[in-house]
Protein backbone atom coordinates (compact mmCIF):
# COMPACT_ATOMS: atom_id res chain seq x y z
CA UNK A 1 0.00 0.00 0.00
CA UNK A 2 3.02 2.59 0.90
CA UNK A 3 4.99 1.84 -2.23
CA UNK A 4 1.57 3.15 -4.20
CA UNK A 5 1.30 6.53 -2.15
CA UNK A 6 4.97 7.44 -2.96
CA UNK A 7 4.67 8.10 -6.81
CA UNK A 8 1.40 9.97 -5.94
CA UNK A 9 3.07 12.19 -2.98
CA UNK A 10 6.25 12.45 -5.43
CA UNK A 11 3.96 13.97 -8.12
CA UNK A 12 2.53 16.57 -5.46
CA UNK A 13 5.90 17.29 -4.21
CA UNK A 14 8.03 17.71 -7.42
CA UNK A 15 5.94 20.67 -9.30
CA UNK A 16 6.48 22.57 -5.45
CA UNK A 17 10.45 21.70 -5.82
CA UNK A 18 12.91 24.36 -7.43
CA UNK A 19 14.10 23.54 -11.10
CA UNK A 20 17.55 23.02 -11.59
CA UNK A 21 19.18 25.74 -13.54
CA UNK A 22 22.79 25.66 -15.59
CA UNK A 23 25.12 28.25 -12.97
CA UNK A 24 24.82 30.97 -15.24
CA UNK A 25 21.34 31.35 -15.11
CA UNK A 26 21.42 29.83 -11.15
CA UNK A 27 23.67 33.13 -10.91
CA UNK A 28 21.00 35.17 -12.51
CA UNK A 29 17.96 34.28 -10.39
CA UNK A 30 20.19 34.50 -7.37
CA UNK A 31 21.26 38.28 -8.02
CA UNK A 32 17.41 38.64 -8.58
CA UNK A 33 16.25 37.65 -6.11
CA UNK A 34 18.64 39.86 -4.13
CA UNK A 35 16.46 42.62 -4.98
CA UNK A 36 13.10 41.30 -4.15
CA UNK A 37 11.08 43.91 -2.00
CA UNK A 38 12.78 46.96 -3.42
CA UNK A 39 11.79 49.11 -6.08
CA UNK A 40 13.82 51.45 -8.42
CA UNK A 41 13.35 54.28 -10.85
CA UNK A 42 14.53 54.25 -14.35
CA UNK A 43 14.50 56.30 -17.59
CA UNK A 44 14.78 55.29 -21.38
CA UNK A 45 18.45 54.55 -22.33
CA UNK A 46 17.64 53.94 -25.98
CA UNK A 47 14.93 53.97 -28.14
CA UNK A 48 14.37 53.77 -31.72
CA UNK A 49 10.30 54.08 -32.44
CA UNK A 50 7.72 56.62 -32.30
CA UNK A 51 5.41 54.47 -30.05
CA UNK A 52 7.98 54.58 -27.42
CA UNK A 53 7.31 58.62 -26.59
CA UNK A 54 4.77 57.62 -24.27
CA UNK A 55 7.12 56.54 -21.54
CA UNK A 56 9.35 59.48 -22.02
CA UNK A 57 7.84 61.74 -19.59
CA UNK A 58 6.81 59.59 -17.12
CA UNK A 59 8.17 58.15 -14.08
CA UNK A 60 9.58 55.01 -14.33
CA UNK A 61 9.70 52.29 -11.65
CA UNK A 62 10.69 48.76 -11.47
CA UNK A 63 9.37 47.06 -8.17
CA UNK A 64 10.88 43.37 -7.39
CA UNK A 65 7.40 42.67 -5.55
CA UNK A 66 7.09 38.77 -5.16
CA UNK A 67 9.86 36.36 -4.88
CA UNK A 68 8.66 32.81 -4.89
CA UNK A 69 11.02 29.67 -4.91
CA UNK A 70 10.14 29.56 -9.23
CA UNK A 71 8.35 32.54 -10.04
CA UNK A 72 9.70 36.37 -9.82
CA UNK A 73 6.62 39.38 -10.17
CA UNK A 74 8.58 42.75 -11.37
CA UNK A 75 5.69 45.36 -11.17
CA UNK A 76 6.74 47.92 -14.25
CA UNK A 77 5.05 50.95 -13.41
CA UNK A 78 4.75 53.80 -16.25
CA UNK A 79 3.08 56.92 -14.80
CA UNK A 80 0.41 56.14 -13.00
CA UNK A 81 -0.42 53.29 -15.54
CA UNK A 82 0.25 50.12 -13.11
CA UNK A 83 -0.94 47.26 -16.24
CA UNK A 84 2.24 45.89 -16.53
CA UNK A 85 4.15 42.86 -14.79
CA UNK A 86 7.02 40.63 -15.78
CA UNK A 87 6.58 37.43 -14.62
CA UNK A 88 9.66 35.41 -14.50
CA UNK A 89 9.41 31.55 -14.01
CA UNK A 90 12.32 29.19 -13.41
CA UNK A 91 10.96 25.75 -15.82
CA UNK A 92 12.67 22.78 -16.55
CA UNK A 93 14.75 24.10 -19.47
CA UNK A 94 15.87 27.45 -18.38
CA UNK A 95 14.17 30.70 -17.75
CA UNK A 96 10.73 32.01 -19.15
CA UNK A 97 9.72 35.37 -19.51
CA UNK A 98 5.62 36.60 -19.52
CA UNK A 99 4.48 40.45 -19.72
CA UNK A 100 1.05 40.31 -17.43
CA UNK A 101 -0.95 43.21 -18.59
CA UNK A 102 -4.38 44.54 -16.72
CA UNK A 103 -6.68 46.92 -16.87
CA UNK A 104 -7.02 48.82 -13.36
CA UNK A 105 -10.32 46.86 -12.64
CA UNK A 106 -7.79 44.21 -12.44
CA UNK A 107 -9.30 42.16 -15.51
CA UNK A 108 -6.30 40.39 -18.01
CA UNK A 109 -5.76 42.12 -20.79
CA UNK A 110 -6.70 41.04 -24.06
CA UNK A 111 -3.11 41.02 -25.17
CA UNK A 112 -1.02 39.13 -21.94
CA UNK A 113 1.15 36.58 -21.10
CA UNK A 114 3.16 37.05 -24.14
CA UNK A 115 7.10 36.42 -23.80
CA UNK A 116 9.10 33.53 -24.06
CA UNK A 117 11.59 31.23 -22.84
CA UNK A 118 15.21 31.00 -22.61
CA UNK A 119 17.29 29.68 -25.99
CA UNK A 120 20.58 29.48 -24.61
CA UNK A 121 22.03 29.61 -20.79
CA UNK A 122 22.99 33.26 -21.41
CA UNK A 123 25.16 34.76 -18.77
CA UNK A 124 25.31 35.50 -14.85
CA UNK A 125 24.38 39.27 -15.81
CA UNK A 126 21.88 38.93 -19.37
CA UNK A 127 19.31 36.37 -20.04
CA UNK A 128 17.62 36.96 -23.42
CA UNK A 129 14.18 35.61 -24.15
CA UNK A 130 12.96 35.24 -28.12
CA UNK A 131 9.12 35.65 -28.52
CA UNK A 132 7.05 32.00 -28.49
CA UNK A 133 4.64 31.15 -30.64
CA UNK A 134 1.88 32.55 -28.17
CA UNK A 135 3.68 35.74 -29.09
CA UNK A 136 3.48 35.03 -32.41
CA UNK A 137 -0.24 34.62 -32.28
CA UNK A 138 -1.16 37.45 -30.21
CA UNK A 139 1.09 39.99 -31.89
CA UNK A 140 2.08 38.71 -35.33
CA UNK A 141 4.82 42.07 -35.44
CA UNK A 142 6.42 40.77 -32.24
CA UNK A 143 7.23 37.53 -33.61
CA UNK A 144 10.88 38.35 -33.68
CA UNK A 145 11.36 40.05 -30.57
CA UNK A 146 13.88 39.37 -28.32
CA UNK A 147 13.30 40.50 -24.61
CA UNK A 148 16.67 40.75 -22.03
CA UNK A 149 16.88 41.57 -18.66
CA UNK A 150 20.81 43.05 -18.18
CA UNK A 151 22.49 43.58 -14.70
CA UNK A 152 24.91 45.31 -13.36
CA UNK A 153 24.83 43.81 -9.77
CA UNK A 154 24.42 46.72 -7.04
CA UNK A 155 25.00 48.95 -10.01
CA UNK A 156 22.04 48.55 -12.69
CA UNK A 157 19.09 46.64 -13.82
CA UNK A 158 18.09 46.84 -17.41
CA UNK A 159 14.87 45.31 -19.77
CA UNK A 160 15.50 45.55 -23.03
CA UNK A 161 13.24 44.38 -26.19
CA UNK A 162 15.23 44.19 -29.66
CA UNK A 163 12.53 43.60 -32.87
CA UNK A 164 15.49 42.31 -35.59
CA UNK A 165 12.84 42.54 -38.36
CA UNK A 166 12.00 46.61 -37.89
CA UNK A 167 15.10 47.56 -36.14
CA UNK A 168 13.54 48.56 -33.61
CA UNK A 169 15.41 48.80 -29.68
CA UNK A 170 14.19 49.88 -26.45
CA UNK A 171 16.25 49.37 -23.00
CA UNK A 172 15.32 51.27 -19.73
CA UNK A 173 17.44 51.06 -16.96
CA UNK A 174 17.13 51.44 -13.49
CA UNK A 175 19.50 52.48 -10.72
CA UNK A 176 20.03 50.25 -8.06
CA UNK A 177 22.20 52.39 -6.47
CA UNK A 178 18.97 54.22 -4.79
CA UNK A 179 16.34 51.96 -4.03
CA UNK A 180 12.97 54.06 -4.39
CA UNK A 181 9.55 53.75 -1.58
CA UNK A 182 7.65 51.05 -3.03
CA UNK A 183 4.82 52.31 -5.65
CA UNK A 184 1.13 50.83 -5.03
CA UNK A 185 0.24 47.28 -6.63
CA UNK A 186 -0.18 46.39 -9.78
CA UNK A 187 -3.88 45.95 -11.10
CA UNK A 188 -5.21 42.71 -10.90
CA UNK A 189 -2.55 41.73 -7.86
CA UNK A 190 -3.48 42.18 -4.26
């Protein structure tokens, strides 16, 4: 009877259980993680398209909100507009990337969870992740995006999205020299 209720309490267990990660990226989610609880301003380092202007004169602010043992929440507040969360998830082959949008009654947007996961191990300080084919689906121009986080550890934080096929770049980068009060939640999160 025992030796039939360990494959079903392993099968509880193991989804709970961190994944393994190659060092680089194990070096990654560490320095992450680091930050959880603070937040951070930051301001457009580059940008090459007209649809960017919107974030020019706002304020900026990164907020490493929720820190799970697989799962990361980065609140990216624009303004006042609080829609936006990167969700980073540790998975069995790397790292994946998901942009959470909401509308301020909380509701999911009708164009969320796009991202993607990790194509290579990438670095201790830059994980890149290429648009999936939910990305793909949802936004047929974003099909060859390329999203990366970059540190600087105690220096810099960085998101960057590169779209090969327009040549289009944005990075903004915060300073994590001055952690910032934390801003309000993010719609849709309590």
């Amino acid at each position: 009877m025992h030796a039939l209720r360990l494959p079903l309490f392993l099968s509880l267990l193991l989804p709970h259980a961190a994944c393994a990660l190659p060092p680089e990226q194990e070096k990654f989610w560490s320095e992450l993680r680091v930050l959880c609880g603070q937040a951070y301003a930051g301001k457009i380092a580059e940008s090459t398209s007209a649809t960017d202007s919107a974030f020019a004169d706002q304020t900026l602010v990164m907020h490493v909100r929720a820190c799970g043992e697989n799962e990361i929440k980065i609140p990216f507040h624009v303004g006042e507009n609080r829609s936006r969360t990167w969700v980073i998830t540790r998975t069995a082959t790397g790292l994946r990337l998901k942009h959470d949008h909401r509308h301020e009654d909380g509701t999911a947007d009708k164009i969320t969870q796009y991202g993607g996961d990790t194509a290579t191990v990438g670095t201790a300080t830059q994980q890149d992740f290429p648009a999936d084919t939910l990305t793909a689906e949802l936004i047929p121009a974003a099909k060859t995006n390329v999203w990366s986080f970059l540190f600087s550890p105690q220096k810099s934080f960085s998101y960057r999205l590169v779209r090969e096929s327009e040549g289009r770049r944005f990075r903004v980068e915060f300073d994590l020299t001055k952690p910032i009060s934390a801003p309000p939640a993010p719609w849709g999160h309590p």
